[in-house]
PDB file of N, CA and C in Angstrom:
ATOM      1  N   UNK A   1     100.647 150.440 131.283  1.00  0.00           N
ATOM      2  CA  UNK A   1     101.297 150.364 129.988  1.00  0.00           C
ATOM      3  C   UNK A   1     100.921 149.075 129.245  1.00  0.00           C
ATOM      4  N   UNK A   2     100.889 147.592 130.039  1.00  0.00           N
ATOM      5  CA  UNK A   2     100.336 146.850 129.433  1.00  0.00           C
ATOM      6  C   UNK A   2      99.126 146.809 128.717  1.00  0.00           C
ATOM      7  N   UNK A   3      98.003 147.621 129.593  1.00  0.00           N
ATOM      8  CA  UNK A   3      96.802 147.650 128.739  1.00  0.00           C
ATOM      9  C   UNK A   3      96.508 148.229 127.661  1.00  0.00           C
ATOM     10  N   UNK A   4      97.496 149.502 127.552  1.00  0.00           N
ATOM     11  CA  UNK A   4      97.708 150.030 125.908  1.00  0.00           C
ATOM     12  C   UNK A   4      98.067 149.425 124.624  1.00  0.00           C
ATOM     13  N   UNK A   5      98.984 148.245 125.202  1.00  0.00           N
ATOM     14  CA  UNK A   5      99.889 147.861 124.445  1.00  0.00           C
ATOM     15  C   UNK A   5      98.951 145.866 124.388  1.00  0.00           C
ATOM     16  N   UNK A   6      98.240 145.395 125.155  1.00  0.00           N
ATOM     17  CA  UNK A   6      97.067 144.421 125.129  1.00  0.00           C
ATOM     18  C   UNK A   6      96.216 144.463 124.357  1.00  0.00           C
ATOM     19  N   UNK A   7      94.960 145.507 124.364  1.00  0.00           N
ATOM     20  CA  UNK A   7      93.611 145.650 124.613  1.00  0.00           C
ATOM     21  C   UNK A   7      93.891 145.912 122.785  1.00  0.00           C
ATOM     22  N   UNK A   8      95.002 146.416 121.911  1.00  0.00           N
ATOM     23  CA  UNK A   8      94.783 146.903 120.550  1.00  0.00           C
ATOM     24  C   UNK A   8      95.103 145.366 119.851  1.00  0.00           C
ATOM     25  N   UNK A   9      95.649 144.955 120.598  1.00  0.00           N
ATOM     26  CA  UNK A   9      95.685 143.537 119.978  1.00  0.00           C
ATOM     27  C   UNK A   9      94.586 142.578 120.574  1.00  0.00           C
ATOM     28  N   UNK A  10      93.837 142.752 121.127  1.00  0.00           N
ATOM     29  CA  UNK A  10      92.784 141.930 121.490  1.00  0.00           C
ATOM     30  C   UNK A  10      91.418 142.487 120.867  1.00  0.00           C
ATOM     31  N   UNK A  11      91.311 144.006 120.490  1.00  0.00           N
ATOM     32  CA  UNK A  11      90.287 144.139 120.337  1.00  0.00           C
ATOM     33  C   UNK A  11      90.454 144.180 118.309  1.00  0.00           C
ATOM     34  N   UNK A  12      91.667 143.788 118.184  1.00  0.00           N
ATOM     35  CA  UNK A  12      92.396 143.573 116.470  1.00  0.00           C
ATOM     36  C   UNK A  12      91.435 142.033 116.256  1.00  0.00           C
ATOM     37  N   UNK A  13      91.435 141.281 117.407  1.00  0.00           N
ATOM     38  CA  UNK A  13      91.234 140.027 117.132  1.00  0.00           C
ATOM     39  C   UNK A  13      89.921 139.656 115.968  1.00  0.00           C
ATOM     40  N   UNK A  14      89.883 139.031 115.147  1.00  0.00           N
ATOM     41  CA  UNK A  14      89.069 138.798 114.211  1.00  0.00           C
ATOM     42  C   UNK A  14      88.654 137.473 113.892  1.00  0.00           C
ATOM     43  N   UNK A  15      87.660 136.813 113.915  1.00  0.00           N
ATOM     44  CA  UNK A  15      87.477 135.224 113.688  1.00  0.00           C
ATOM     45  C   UNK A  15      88.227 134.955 112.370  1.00  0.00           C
ATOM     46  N   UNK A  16      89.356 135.480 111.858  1.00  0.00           N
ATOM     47  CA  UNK A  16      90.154 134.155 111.015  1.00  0.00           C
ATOM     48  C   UNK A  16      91.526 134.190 111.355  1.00  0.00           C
ATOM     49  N   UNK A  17      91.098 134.862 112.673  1.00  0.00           N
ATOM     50  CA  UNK A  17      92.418 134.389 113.415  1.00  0.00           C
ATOM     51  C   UNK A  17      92.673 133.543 114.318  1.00  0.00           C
ATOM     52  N   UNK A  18      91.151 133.150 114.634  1.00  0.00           N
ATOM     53  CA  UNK A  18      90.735 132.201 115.270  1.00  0.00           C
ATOM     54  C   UNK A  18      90.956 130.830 114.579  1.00  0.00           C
ATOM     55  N   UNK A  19      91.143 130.726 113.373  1.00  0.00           N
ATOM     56  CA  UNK A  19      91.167 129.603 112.821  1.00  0.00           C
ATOM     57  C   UNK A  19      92.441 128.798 113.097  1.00  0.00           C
ATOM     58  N   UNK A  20      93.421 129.585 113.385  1.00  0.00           N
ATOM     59  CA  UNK A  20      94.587 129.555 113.515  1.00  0.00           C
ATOM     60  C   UNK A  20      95.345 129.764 114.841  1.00  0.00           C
ATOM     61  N   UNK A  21      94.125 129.470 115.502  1.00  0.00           N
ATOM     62  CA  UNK A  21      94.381 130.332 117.251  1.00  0.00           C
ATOM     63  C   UNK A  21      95.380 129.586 118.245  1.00  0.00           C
ATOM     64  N   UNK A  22      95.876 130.211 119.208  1.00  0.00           N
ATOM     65  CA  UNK A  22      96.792 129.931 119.759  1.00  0.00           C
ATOM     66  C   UNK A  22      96.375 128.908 120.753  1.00  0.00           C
ATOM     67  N   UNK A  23      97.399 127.758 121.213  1.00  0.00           N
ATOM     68  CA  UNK A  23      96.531 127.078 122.463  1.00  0.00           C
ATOM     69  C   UNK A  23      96.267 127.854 123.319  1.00  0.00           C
ATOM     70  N   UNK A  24      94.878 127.337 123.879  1.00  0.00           N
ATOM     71  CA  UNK A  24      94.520 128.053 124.944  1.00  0.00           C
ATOM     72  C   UNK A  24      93.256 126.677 125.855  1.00  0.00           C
ATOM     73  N   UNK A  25      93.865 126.532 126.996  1.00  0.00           N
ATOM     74  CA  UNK A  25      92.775 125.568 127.907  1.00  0.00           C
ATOM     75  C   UNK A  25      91.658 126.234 127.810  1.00  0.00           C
ATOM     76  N   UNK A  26      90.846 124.881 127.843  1.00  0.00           N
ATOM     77  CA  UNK A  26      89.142 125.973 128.132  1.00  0.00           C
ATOM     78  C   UNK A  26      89.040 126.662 129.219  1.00  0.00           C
ATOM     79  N   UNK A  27      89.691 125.732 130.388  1.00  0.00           N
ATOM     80  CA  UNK A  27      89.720 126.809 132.033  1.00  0.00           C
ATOM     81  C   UNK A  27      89.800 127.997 131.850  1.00  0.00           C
ATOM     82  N   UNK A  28      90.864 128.162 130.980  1.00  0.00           N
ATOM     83  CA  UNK A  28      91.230 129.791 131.106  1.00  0.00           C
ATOM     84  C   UNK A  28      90.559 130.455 130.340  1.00  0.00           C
ATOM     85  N   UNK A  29      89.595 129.675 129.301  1.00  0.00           N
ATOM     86  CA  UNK A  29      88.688 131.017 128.782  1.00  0.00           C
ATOM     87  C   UNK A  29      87.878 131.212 129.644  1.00  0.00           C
ATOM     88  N   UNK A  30      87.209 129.738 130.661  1.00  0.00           N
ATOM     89  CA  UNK A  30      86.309 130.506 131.400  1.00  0.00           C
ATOM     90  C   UNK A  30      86.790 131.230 132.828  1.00  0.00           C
ATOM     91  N   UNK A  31      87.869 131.031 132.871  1.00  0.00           N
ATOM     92  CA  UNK A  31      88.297 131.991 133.812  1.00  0.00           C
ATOM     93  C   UNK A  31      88.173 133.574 133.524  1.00  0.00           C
ATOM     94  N   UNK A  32      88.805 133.769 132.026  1.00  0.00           N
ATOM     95  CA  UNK A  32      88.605 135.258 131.530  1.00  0.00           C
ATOM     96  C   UNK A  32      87.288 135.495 131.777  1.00  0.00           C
ATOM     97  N   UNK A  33      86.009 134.589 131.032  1.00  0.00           N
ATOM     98  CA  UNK A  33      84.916 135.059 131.157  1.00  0.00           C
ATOM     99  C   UNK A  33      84.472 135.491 132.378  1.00  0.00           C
ATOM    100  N   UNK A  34      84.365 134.313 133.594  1.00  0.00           N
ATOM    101  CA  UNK A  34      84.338 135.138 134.837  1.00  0.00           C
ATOM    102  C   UNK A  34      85.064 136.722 135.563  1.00  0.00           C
ATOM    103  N   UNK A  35      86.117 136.490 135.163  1.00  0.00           N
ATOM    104  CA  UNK A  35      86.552 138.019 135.740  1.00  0.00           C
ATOM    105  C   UNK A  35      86.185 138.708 134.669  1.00  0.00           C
ATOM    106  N   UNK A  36      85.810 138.988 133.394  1.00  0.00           N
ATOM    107  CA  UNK A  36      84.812 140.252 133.009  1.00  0.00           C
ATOM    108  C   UNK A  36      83.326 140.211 133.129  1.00  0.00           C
ATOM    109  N   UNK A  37      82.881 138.545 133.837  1.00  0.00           N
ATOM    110  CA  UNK A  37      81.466 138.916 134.312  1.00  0.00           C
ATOM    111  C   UNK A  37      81.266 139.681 135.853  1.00  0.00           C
ATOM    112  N   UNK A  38      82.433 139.519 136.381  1.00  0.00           N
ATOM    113  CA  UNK A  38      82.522 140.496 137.621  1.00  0.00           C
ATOM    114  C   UNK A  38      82.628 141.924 137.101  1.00  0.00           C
ATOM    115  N   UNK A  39      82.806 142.215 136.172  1.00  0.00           N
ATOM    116  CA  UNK A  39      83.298 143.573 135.485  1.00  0.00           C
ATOM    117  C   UNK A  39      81.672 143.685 134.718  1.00  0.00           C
ATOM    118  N   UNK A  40      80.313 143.472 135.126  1.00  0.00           N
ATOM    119  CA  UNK A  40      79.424 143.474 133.717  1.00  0.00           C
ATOM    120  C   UNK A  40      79.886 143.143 132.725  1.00  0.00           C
ATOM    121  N   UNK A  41      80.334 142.536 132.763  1.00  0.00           N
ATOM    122  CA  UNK A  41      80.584 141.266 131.092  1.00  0.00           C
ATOM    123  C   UNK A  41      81.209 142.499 129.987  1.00  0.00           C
ATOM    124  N   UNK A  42      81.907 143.337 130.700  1.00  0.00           N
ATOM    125  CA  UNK A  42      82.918 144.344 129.651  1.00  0.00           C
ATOM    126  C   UNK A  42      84.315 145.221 130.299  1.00  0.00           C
ATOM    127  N   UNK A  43      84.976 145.095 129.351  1.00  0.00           N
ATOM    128  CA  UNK A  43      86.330 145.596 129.373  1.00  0.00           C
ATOM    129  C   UNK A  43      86.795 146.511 128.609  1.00  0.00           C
ATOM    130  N   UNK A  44      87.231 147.738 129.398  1.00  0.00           N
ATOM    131  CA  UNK A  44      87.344 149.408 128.441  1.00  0.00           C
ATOM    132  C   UNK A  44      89.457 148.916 128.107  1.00  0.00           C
ATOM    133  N   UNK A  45      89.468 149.590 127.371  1.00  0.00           N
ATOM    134  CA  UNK A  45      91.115 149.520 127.155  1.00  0.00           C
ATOM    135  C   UNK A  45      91.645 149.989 128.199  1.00  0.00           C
ATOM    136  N   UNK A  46      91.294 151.198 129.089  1.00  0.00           N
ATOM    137  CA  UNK A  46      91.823 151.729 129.551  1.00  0.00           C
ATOM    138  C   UNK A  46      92.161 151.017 131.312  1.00  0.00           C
ATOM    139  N   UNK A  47      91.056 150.049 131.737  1.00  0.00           N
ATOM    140  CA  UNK A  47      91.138 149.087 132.616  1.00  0.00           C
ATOM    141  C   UNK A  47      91.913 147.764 131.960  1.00  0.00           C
ATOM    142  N   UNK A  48      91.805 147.896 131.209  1.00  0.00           N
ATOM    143  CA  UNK A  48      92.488 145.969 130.836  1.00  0.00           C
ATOM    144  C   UNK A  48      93.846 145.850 131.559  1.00  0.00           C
ATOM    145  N   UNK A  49      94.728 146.927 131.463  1.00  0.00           N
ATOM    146  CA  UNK A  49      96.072 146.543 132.257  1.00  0.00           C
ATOM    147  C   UNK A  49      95.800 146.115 133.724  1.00  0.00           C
ATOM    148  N   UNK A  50      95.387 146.787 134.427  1.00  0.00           N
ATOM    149  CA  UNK A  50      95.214 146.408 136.124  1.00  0.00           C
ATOM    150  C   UNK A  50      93.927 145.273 136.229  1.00  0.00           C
ATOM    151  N   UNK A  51      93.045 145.209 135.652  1.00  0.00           N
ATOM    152  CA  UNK A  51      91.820 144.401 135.643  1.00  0.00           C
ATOM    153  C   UNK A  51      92.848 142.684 135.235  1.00  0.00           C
ATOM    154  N   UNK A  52      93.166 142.289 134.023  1.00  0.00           N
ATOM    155  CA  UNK A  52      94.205 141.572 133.444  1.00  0.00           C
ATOM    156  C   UNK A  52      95.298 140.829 134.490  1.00  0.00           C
ATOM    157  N   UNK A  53      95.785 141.897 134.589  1.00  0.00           N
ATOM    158  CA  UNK A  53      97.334 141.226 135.331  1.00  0.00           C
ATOM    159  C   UNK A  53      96.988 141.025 136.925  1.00  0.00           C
ATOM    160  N   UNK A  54      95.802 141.574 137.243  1.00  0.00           N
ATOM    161  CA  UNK A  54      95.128 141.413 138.599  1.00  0.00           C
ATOM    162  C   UNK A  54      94.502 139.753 138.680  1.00  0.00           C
ATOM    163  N   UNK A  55      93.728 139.861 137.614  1.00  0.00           N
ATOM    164  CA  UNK A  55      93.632 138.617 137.803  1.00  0.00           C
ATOM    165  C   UNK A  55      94.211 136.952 137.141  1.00  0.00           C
ATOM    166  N   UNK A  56      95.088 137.590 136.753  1.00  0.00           N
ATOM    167  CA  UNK A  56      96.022 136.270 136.753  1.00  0.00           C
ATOM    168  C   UNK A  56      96.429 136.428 134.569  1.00  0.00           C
ATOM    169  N   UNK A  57      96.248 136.970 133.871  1.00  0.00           N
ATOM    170  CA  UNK A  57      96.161 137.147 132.602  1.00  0.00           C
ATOM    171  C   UNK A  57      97.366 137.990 132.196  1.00  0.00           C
ATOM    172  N   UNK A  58      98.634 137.590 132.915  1.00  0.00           N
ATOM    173  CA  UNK A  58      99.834 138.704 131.779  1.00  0.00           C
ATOM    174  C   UNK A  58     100.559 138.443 130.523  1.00  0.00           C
ATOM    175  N   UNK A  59      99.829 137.289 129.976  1.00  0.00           N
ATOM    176  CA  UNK A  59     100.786 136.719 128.726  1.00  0.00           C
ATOM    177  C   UNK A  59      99.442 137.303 127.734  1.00  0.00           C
ATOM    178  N   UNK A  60      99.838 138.067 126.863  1.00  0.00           N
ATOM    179  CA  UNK A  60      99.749 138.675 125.845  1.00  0.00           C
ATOM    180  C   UNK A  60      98.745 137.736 124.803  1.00  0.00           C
ATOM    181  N   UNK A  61      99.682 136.722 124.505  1.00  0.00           N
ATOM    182  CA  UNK A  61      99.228 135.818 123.585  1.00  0.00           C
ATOM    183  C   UNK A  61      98.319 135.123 124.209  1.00  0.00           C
ATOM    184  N   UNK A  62      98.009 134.575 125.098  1.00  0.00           N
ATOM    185  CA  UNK A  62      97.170 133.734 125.809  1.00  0.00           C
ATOM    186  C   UNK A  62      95.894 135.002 125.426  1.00  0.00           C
ATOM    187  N   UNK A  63      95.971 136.122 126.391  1.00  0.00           N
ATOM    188  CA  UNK A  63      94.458 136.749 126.029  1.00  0.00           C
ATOM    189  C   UNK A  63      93.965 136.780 124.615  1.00  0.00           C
ATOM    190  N   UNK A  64      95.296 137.013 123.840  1.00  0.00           N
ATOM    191  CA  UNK A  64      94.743 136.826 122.711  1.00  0.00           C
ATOM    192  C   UNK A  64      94.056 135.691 121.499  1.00  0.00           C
ATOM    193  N   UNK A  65      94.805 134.976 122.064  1.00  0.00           N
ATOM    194  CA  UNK A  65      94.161 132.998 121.962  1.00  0.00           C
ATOM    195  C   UNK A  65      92.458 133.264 121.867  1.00  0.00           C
ATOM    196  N   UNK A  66      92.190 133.664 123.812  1.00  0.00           N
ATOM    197  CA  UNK A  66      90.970 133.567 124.277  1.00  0.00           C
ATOM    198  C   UNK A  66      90.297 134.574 123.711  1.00  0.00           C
ATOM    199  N   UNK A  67      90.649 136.084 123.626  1.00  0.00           N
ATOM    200  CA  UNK A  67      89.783 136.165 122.382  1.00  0.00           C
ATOM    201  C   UNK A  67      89.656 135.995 121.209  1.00  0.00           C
ATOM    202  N   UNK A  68      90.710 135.755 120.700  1.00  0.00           N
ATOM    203  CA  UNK A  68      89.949 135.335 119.379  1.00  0.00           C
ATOM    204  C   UNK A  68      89.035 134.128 119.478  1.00  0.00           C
ATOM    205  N   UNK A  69      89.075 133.107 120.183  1.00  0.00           N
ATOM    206  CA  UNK A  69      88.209 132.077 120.262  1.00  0.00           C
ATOM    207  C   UNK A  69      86.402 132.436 120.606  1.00  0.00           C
ATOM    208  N   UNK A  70      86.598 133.757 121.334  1.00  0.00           N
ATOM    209  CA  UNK A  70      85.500 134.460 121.750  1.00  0.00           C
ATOM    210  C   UNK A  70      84.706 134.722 120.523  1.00  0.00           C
ATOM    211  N   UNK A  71      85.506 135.535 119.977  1.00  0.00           N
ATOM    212  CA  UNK A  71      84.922 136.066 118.544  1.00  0.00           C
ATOM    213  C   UNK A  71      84.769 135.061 117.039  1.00  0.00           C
ATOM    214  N   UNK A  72      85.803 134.295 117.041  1.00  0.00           N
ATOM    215  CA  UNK A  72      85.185 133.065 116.460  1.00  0.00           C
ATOM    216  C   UNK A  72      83.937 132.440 116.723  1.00  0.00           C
ATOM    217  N   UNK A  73      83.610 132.229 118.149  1.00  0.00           N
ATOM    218  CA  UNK A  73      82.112 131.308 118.399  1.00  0.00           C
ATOM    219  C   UNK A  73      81.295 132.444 118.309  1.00  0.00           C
ATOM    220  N   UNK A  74      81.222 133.653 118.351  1.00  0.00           N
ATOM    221  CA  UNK A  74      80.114 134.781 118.187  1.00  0.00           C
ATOM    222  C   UNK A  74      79.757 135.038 119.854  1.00  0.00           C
ATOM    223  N   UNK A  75      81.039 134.915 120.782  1.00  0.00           N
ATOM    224  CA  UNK A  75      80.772 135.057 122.003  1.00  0.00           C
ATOM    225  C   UNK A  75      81.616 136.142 122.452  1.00  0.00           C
ATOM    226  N   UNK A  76      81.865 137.292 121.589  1.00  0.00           N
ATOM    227  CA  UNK A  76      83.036 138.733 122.202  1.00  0.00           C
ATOM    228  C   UNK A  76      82.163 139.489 121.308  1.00  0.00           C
ATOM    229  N   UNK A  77      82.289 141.023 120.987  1.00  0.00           N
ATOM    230  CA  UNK A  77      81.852 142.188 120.454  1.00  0.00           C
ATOM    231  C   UNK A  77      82.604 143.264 120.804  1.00  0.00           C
ATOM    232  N   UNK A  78      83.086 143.955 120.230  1.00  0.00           N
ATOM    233  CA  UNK A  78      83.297 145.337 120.987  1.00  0.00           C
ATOM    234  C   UNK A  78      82.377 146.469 120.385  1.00  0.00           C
ATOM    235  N   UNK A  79      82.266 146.707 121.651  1.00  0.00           N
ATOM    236  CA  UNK A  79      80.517 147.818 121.964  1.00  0.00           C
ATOM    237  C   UNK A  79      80.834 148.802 122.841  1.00  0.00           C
ATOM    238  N   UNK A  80      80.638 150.060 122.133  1.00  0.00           N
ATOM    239  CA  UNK A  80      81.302 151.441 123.052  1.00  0.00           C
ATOM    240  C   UNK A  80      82.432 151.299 123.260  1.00  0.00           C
ATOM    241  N   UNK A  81      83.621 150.804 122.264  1.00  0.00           N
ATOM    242  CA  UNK A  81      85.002 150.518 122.754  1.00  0.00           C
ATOM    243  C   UNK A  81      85.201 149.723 124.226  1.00  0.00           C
ATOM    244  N   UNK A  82      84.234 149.145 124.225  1.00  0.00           N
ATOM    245  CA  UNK A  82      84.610 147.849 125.235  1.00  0.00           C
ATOM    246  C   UNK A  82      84.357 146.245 124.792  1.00  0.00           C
ATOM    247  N   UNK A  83      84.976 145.327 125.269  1.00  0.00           N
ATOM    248  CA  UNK A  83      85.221 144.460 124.781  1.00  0.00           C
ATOM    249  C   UNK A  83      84.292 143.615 125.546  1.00  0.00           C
ATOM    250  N   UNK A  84      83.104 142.622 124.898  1.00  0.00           N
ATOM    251  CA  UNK A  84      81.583 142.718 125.998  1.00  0.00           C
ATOM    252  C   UNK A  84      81.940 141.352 125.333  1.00  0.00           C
ATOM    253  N   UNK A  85      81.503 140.373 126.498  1.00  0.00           N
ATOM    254  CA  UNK A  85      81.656 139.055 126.263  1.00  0.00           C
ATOM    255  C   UNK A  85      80.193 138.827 126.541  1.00  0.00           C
ATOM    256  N   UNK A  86      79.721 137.513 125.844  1.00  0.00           N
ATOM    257  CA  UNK A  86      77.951 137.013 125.811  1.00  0.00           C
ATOM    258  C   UNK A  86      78.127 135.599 125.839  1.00  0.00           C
ATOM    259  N   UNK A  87      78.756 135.141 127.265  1.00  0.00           N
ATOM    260  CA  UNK A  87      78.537 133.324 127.347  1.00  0.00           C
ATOM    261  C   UNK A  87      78.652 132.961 128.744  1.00  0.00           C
ATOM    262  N   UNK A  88      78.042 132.366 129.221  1.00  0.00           N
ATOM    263  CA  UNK A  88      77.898 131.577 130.717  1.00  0.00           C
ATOM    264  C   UNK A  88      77.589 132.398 131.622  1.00  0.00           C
ATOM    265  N   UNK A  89      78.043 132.851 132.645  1.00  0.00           N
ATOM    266  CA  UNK A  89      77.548 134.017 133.406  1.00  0.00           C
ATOM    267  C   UNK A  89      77.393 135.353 132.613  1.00  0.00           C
ATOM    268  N   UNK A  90      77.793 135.838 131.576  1.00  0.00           N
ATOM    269  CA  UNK A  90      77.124 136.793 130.934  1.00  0.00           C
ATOM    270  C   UNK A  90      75.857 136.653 130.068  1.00  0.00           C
ATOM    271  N   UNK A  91      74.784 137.264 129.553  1.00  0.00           N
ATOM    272  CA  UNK A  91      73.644 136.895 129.325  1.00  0.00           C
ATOM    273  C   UNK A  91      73.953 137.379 128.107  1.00  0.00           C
ATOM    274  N   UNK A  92      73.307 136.996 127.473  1.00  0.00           N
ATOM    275  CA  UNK A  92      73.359 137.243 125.453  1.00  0.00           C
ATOM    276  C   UNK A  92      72.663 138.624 125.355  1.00  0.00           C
ATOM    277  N   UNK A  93      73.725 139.258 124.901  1.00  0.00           N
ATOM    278  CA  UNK A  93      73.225 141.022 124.663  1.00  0.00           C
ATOM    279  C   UNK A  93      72.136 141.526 124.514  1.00  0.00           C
ATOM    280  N   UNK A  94      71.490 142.687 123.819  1.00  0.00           N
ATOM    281  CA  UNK A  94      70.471 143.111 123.123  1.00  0.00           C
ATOM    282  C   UNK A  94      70.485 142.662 121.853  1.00  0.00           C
ATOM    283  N   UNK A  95      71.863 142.830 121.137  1.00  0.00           N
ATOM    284  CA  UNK A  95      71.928 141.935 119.971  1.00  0.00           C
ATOM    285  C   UNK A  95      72.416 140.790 119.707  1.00  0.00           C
ATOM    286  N   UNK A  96      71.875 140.183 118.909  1.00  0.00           N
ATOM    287  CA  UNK A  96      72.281 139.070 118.564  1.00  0.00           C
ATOM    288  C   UNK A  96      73.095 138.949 117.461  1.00  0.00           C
ATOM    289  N   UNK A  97      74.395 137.887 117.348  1.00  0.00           N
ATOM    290  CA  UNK A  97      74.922 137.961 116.221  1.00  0.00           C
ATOM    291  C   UNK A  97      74.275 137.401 115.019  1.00  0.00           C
ATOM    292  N   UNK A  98      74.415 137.221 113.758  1.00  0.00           N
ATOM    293  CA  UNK A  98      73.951 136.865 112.633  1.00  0.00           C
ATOM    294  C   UNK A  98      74.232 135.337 112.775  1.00  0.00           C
ATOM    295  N   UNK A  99      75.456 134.992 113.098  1.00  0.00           N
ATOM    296  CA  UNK A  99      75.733 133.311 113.379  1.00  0.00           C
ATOM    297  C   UNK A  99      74.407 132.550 113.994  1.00  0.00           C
ATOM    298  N   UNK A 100      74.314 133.717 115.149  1.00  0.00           N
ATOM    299  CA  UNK A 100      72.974 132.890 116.227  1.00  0.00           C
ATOM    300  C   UNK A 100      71.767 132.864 115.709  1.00  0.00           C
ATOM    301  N   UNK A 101      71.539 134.414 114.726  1.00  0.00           N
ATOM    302  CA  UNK A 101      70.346 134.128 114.546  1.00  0.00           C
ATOM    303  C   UNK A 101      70.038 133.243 113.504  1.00  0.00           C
ATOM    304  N   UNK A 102      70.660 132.919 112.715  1.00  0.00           N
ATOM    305  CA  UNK A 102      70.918 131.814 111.377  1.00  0.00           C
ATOM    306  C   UNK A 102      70.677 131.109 111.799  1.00  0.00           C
ATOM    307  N   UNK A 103      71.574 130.178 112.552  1.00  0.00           N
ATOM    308  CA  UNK A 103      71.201 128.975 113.170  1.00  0.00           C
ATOM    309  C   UNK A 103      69.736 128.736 114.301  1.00  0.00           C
ATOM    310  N   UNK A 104      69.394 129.757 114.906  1.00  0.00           N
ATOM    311  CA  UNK A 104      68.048 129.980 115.526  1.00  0.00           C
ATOM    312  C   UNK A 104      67.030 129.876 114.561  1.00  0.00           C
ATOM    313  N   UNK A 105      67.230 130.014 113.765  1.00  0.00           N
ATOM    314  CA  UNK A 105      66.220 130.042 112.452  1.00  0.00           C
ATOM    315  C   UNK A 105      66.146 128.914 111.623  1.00  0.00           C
ATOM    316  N   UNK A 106      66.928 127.862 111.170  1.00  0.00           N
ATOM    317  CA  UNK A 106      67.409 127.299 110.900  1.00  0.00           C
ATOM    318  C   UNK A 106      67.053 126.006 111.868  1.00  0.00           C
ATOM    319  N   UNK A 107      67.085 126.055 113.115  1.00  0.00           N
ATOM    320  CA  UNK A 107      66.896 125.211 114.117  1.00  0.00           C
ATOM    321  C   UNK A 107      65.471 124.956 114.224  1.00  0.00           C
ATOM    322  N   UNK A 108      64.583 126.167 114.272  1.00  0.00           N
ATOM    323  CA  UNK A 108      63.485 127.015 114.449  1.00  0.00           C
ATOM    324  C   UNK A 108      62.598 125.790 113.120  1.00  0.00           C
ATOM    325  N   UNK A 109      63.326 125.759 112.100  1.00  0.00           N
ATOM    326  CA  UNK A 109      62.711 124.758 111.015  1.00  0.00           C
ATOM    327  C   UNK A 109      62.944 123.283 110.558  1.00  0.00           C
ATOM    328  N   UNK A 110      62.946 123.245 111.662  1.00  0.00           N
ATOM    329  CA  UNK A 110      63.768 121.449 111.975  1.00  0.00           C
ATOM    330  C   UNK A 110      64.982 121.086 110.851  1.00  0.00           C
ATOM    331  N   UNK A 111      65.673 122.056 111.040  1.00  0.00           N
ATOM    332  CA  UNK A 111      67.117 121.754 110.844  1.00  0.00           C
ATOM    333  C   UNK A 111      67.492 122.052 109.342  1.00  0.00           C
ATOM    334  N   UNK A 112      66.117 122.281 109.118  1.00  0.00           N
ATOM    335  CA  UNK A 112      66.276 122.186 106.704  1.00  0.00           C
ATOM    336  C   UNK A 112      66.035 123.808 106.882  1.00  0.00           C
ATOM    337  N   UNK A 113      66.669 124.260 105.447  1.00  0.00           N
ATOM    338  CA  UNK A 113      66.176 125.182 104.662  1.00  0.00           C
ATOM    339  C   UNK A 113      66.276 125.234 103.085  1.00  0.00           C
ATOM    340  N   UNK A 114      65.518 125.239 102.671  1.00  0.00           N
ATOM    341  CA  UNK A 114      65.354 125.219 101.435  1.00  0.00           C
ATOM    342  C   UNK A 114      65.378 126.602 100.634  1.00  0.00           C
ATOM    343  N   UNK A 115      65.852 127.189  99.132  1.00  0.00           N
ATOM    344  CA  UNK A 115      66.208 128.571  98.525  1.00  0.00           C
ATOM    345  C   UNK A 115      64.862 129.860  99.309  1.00  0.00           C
ATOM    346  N   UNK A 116      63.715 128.647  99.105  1.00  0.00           N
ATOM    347  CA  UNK A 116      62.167 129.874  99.438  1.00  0.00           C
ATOM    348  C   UNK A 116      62.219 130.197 101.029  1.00  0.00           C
ATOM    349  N   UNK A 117      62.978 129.073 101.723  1.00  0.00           N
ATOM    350  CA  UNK A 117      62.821 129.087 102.908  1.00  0.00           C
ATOM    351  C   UNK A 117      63.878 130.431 103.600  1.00  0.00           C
ATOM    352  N   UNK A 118      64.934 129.960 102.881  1.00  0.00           N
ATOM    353  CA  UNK A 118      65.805 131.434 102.734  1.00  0.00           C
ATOM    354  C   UNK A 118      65.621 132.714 102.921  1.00  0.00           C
ATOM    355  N   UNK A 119      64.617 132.944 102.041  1.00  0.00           N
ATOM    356  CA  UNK A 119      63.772 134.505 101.663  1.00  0.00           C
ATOM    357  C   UNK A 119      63.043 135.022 102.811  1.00  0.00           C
ATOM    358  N   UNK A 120      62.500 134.202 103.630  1.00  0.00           N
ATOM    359  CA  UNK A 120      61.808 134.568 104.728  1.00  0.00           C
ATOM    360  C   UNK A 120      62.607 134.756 106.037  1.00  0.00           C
ATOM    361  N   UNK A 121      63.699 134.119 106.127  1.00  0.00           N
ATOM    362  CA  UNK A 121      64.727 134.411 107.404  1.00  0.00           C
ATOM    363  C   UNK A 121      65.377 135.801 107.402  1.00  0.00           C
TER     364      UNK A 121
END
């Protein structure tokens, strides 16, 4: 029942809610991250209740802290209705977000871009 009533508010999470996000220790994001990199770096709604409270995650707000912080840095997605994390033991998807590739590009040109330089990214 928890995971019904979790996973719609976690997968609600949106980076400008992140702006505003709840405390959350870094431990415990990378704790989340580890137990869904034991899971292939994804979480279906329908596992989040027993997966979650199994491993130590029953406060509501806390998961939701950690993801939104996920999805703020461009490090959560939900893909096939699962909730796919891309940082530390998980490997950066097939896709890339637009954040990363901006700044990859951007980086890529020693740090400047200029309007023409724009056009080509």
């Amino acid at each position: 029942m928890l995971g019904r009533l979790l996973l719609p508010l976690v997968f609600a999470a949106i980076p400008a809610v992140a702006q505003s996000v709840i405390p959350v220790e870094p431990e415990r994001v990378d704790e989340f991250i580890d137990v869904l990199a034991g899971h292939d770096c994804r979480m279906s709604q329908d596992a989040s209740e027993a997966l979650l409270s199994a491993a130590g995650f029953p406060d509501r707000q806390e998961v939701k802290g950690i993801v939104s912080r996920l999805f703020y840095y461009d490090r959560a997605r939900i893909q096939d209705d699962h909730l796919t994390v891309y940082f530390g033991p998980c490997p950066e998807g097939p896709e890339t977000g637009v954040k990363t590739l901006f700044l990859q590009s951007v980086s890529a040109n020693g740090c400047q871009m200029s309007a023409s330089d724009s056009m080509d990214i």
